[in-house]
N, C-alpha and C. Protein backbone atom coordinates (compact mmCIF):
# COMPACT_ATOMS: atom_id res chain seq x y z
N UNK A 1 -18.08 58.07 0.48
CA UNK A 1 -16.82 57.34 0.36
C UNK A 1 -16.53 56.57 1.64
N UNK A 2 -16.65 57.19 2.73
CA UNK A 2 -16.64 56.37 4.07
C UNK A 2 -17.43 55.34 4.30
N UNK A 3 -18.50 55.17 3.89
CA UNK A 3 -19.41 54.06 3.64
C UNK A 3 -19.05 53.28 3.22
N UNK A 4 -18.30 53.02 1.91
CA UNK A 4 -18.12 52.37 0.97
C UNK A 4 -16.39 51.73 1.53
N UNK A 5 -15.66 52.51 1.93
CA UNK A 5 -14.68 51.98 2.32
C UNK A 5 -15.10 50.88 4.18
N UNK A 6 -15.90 51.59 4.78
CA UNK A 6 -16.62 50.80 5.86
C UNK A 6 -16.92 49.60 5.56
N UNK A 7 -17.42 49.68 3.83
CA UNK A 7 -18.68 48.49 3.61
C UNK A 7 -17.47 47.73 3.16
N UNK A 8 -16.49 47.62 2.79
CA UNK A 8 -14.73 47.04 1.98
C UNK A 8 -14.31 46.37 3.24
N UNK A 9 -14.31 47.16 4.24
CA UNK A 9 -13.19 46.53 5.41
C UNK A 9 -14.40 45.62 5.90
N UNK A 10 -15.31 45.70 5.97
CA UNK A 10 -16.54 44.57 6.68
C UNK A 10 -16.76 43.67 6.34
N UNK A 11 -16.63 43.56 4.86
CA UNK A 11 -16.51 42.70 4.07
C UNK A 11 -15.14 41.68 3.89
N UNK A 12 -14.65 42.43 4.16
CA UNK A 12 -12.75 41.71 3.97
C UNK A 12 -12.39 41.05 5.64
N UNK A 13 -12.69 41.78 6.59
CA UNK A 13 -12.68 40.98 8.01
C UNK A 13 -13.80 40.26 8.16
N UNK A 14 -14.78 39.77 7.73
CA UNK A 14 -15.75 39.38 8.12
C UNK A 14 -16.02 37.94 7.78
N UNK A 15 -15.28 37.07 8.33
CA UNK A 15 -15.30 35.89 8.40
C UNK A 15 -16.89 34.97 8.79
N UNK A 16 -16.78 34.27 7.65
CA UNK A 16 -18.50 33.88 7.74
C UNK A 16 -18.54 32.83 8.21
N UNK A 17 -17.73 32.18 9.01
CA UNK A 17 -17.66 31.03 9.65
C UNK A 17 -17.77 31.21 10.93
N UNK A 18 -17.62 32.88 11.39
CA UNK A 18 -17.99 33.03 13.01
C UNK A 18 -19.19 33.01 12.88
N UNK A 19 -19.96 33.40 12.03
CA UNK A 19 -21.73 33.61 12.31
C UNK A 19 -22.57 32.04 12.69
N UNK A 20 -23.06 32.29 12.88
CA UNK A 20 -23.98 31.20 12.89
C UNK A 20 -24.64 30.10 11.87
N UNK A 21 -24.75 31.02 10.44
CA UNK A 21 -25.10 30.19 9.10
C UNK A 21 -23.68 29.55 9.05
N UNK A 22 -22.45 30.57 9.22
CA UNK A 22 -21.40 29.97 8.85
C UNK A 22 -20.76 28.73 9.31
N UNK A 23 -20.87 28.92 10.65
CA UNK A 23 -20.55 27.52 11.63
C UNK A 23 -21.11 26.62 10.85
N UNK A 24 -22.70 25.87 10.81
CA UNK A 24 -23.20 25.06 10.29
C UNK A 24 -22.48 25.02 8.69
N UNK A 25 -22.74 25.86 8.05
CA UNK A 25 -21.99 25.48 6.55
C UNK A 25 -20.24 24.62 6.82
N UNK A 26 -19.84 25.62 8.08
CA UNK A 26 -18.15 25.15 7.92
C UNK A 26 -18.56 23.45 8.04
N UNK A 27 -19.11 23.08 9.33
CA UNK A 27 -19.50 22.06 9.70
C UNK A 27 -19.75 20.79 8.55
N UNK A 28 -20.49 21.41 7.92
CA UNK A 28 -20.83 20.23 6.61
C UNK A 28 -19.59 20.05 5.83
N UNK A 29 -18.74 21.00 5.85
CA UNK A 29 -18.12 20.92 4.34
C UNK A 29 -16.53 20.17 5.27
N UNK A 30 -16.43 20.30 6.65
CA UNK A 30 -15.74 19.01 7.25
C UNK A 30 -16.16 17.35 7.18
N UNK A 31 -17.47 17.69 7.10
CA UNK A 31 -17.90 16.37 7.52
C UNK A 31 -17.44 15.86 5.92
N UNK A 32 -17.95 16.78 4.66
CA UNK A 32 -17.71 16.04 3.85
C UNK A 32 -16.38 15.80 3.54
N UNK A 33 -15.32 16.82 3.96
CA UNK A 33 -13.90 16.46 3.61
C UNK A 33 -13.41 14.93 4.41
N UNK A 34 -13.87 15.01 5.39
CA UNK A 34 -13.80 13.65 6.04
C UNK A 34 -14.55 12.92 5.74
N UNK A 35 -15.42 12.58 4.90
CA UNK A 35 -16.24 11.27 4.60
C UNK A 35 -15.21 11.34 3.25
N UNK A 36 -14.82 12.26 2.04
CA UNK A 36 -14.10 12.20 1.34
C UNK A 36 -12.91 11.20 1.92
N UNK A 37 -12.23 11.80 2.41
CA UNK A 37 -10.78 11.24 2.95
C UNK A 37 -10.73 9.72 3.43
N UNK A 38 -12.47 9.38 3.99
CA UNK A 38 -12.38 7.95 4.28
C UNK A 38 -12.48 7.32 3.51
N UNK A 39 -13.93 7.47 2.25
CA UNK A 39 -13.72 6.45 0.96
C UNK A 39 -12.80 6.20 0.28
N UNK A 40 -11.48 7.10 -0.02
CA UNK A 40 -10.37 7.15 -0.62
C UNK A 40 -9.29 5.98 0.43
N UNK A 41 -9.64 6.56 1.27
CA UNK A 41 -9.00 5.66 2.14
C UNK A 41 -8.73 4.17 2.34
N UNK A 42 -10.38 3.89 2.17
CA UNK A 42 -10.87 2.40 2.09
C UNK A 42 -10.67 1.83 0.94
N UNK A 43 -10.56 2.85 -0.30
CA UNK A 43 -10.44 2.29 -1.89
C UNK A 43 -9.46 1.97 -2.07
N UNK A 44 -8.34 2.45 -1.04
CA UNK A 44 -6.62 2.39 -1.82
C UNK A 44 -6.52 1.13 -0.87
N UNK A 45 -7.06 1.38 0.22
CA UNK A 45 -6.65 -0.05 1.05
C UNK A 45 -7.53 -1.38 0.57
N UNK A 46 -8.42 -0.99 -0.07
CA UNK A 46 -8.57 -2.45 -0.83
C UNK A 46 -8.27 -2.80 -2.04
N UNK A 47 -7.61 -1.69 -2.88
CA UNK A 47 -6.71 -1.84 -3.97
C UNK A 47 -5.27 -2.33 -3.42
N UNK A 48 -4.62 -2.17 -2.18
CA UNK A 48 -3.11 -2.99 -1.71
C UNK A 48 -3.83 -4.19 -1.25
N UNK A 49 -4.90 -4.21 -0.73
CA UNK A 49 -4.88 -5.67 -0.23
C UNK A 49 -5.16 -6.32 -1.55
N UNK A 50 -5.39 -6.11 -1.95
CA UNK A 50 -5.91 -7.16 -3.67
C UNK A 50 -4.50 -7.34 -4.49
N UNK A 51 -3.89 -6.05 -4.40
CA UNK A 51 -2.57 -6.59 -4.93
C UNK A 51 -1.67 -7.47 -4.77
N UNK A 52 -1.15 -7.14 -3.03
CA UNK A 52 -0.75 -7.91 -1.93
C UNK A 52 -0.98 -9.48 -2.26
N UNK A 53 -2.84 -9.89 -2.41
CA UNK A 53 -2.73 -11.26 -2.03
C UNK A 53 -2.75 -11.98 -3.42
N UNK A 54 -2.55 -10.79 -4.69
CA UNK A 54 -2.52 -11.41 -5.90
C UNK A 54 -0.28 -11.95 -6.37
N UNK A 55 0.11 -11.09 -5.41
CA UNK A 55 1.47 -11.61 -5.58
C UNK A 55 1.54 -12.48 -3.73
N UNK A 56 1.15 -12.53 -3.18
CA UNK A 56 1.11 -13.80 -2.45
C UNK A 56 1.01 -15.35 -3.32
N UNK A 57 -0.38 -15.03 -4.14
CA UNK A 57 -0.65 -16.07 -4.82
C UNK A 57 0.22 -16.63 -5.63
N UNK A 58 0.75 -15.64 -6.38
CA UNK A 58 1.72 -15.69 -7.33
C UNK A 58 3.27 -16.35 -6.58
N UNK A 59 3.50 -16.07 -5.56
CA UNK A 59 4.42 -17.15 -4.58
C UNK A 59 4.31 -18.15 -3.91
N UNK A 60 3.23 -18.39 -4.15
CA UNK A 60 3.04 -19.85 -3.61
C UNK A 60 3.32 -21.00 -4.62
N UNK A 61 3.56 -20.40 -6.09
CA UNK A 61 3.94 -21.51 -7.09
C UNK A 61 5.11 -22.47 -6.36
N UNK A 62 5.10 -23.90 -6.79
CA UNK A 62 6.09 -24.39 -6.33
C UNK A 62 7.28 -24.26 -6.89
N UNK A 63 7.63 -23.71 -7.93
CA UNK A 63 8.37 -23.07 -8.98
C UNK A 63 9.46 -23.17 -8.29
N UNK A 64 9.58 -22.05 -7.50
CA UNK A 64 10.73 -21.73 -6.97
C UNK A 64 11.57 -22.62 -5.65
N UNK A 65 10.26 -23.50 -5.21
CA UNK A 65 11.03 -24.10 -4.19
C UNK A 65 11.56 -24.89 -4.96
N UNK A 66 11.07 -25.60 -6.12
CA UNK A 66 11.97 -26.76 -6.47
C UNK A 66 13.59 -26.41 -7.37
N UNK A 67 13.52 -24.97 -7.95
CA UNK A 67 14.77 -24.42 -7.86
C UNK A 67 15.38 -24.69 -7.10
N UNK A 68 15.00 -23.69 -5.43
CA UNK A 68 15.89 -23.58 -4.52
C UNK A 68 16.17 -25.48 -4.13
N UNK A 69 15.31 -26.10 -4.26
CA UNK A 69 15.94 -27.73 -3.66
C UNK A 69 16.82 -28.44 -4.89
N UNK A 70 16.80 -28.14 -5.77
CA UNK A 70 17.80 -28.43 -6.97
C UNK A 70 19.09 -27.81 -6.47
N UNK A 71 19.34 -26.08 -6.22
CA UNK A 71 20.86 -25.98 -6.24
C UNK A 71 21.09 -26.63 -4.69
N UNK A 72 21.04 -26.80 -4.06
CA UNK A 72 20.62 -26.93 -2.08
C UNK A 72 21.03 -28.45 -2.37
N UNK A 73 20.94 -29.02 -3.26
CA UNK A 73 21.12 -30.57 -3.77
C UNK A 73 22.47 -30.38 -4.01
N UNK A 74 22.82 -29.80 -5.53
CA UNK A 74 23.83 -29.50 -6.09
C UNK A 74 24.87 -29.11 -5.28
N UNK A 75 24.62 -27.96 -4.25
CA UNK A 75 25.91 -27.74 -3.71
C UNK A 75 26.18 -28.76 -1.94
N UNK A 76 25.15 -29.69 -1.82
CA UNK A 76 25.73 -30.68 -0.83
C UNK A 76 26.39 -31.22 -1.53
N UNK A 77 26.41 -32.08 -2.80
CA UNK A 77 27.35 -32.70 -3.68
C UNK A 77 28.74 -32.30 -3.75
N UNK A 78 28.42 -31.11 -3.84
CA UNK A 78 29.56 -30.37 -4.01
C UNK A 78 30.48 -30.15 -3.18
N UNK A 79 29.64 -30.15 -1.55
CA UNK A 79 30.39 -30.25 -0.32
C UNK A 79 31.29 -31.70 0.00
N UNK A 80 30.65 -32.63 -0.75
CA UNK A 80 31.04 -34.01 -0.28
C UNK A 80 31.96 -34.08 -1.13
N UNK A 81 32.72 -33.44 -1.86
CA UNK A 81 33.16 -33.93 -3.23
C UNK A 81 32.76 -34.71 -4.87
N UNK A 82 31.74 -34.75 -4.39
CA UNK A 82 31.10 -35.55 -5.50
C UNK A 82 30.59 -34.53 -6.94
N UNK A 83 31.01 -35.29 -8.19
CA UNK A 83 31.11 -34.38 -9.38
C UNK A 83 29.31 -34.54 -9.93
N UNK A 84 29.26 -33.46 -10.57
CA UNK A 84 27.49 -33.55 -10.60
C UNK A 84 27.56 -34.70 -12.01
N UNK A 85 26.83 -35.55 -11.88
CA UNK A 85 26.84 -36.17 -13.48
C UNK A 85 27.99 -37.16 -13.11
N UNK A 86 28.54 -37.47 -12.33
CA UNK A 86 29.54 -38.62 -12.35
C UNK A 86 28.84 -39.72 -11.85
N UNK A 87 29.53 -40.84 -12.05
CA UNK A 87 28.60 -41.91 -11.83
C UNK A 87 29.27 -42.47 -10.74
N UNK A 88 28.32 -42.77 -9.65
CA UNK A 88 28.31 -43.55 -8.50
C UNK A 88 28.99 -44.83 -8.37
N UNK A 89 29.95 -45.38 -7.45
CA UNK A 89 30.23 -46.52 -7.29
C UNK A 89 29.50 -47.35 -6.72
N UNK A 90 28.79 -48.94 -7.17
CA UNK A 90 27.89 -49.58 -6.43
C UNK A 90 28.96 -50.08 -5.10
N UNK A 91 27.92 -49.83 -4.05
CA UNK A 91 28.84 -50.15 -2.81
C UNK A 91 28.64 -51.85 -2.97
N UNK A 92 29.66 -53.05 -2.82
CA UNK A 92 29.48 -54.32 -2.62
C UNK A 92 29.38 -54.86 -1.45
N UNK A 93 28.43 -55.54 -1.12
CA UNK A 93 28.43 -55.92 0.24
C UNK A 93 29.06 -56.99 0.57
């Protein structure tokens, strides 16, 4: 029975990463958690950059500037008094 409880506790403290096989095994299975962690790494960062420059693209339409220079129009008019759609007096010289 002392044996067997000897052979329990040796087994249960006996960390296999102090030995020597163990070191080298721990060793690999870092390297691979870190080669893991980098491809993931590199995949997501070239999945945001692809996103990124696909709504860049998507803002460069002129779409919107010519909105924004339509109301930017509208409300100088508006500053001067002038009614949108009213008709201009020819100046006579």
């Amino acid at each position: 029975m002392k044996v067997l409880v000897g052979h329990f506790f040796y087994g249960l403290f006996d960390f296999g990463v102090l030995s020597e096989a163990g070191s080298d095994a721990f060793q690999r299975v870092l390297i691979g958690i870190i080669a893991v962690l980098l491809t993931f790494g590199l995949l997501l960062a070239r999945m945001l950059m692809s996103a990124i420059s696909h709504h860049e693209a998507a803002a460069l339409t002129p779409a919107p500037y010519r909105a924004a220079s339509i109301v930017r129009h509208r409300l100088s008019d508006a500053d001067r008094g002038v009614r949108v759609g009213a008709r201009q007096p020819f100046a006579v010289p």
